[in-house]
Protein backbone atom coordinates (compact mmCIF):
# COMPACT_ATOMS: atom_id res chain seq x y z
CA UNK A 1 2.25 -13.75 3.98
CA UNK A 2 0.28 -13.22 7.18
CA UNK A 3 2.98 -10.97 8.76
CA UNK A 4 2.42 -8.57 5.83
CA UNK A 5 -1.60 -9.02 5.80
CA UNK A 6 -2.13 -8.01 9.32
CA UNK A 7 0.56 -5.18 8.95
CA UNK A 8 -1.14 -3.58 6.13
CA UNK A 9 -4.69 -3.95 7.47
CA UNK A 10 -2.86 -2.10 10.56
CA UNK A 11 -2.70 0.99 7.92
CA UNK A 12 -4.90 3.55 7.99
CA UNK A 13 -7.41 3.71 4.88
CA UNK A 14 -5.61 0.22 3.81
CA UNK A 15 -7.61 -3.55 3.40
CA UNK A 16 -5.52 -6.33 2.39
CA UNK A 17 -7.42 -9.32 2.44
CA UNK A 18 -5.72 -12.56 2.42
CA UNK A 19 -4.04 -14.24 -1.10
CA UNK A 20 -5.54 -17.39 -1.94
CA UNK A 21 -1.59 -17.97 -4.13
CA UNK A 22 1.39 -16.72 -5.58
CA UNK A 23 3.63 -14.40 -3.62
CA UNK A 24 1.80 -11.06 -3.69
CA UNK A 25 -1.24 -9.44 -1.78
CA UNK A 26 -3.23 -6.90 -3.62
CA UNK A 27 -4.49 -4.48 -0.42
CA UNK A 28 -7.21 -2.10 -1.17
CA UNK A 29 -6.28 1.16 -0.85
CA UNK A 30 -9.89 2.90 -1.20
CA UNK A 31 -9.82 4.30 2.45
CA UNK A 32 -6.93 7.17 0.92
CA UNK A 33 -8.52 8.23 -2.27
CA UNK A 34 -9.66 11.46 -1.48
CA UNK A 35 -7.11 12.11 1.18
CA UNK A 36 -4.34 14.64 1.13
CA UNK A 37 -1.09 14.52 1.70
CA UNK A 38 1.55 16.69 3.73
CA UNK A 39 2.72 18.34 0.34
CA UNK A 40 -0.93 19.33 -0.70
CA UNK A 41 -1.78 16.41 -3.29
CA UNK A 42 -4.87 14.86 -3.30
CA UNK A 43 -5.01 11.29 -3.51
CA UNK A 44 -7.16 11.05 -6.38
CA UNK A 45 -6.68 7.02 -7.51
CA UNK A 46 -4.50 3.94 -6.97
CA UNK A 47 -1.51 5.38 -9.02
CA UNK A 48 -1.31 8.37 -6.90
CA UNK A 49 -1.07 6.31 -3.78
CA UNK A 50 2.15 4.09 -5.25
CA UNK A 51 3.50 7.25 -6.06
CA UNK A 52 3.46 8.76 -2.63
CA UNK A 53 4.66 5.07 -1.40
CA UNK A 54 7.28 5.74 -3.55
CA UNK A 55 7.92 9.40 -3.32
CA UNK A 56 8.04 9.85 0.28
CA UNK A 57 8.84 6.19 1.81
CA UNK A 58 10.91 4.42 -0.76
CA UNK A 59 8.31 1.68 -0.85
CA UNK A 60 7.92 -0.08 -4.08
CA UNK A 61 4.81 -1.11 -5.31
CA UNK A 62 2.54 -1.64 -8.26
CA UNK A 63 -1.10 -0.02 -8.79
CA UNK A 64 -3.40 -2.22 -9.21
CA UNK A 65 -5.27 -0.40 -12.57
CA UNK A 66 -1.94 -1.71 -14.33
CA UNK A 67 -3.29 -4.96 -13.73
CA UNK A 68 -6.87 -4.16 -14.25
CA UNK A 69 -7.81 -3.94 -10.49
CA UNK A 70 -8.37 -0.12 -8.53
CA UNK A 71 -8.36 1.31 -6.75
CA UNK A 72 -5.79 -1.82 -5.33
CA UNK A 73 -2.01 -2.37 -5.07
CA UNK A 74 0.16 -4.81 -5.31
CA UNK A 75 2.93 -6.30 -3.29
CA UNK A 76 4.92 -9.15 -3.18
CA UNK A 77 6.02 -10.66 -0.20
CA UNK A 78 8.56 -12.86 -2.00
CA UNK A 79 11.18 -11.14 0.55
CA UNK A 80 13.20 -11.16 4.17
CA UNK A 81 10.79 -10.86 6.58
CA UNK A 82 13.11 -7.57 8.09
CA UNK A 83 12.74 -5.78 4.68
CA UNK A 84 8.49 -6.68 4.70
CA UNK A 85 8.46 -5.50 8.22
CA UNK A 86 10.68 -2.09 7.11
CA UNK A 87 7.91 -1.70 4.16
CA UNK A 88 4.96 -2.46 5.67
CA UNK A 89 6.12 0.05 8.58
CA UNK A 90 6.60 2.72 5.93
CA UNK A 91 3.47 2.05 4.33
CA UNK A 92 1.63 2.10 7.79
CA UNK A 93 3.39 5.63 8.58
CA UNK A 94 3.04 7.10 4.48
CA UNK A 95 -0.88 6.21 5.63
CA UNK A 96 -0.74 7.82 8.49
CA UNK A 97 0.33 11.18 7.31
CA UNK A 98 -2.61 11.72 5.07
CA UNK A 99 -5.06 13.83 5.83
């Protein structure tokens, strides 16, 4: 849990504060909306960002307005630690590419 938490507050325009249970973190992802990325789409909510995540890193995740929370995402860290570390490095370099 702590491994992913400081990786993905290591990502630009991400916050993931620390889960207080279960096996997930729900990072903000606020600091993208807006943003664009190296195809031309704006960021324009939560569901855009897992998209892109998904799209262009192969990262997995879950918006948080599915769960009644934006502009969040969710993650579980119920995982190796190798394939958080490969995610969270994906997610850190997806962020990075925005503009």
């Amino acid at each position: 849990r702590d491994l992913v938490v400081s990786m993905l507050n290591q990502a630009q325009g991400v916050s993931c504060p620390v889960p207080k249970g279960a096996f997930y973190v729900y990072p903000s992802c606020a600091g993208v909306i807006g943003k664009t990325t190296p195809s031309g789409q704006v960021i324009e909510n939560d569901r855009d960002f897992v998209m892109y995540l998904l799209e262009t890193e192969n990262v997995a995740t879950v918006h948080g307005a599915a769960y009644g929370v934006s502009p969040y995402f969710r993650i579980s860290y119920a995982a190796a630690e190798s394939e958080l570390i490969q995610a969270c490095e994906r997610i850190q370099r997806a962020c990075a590419a925005l503009r």
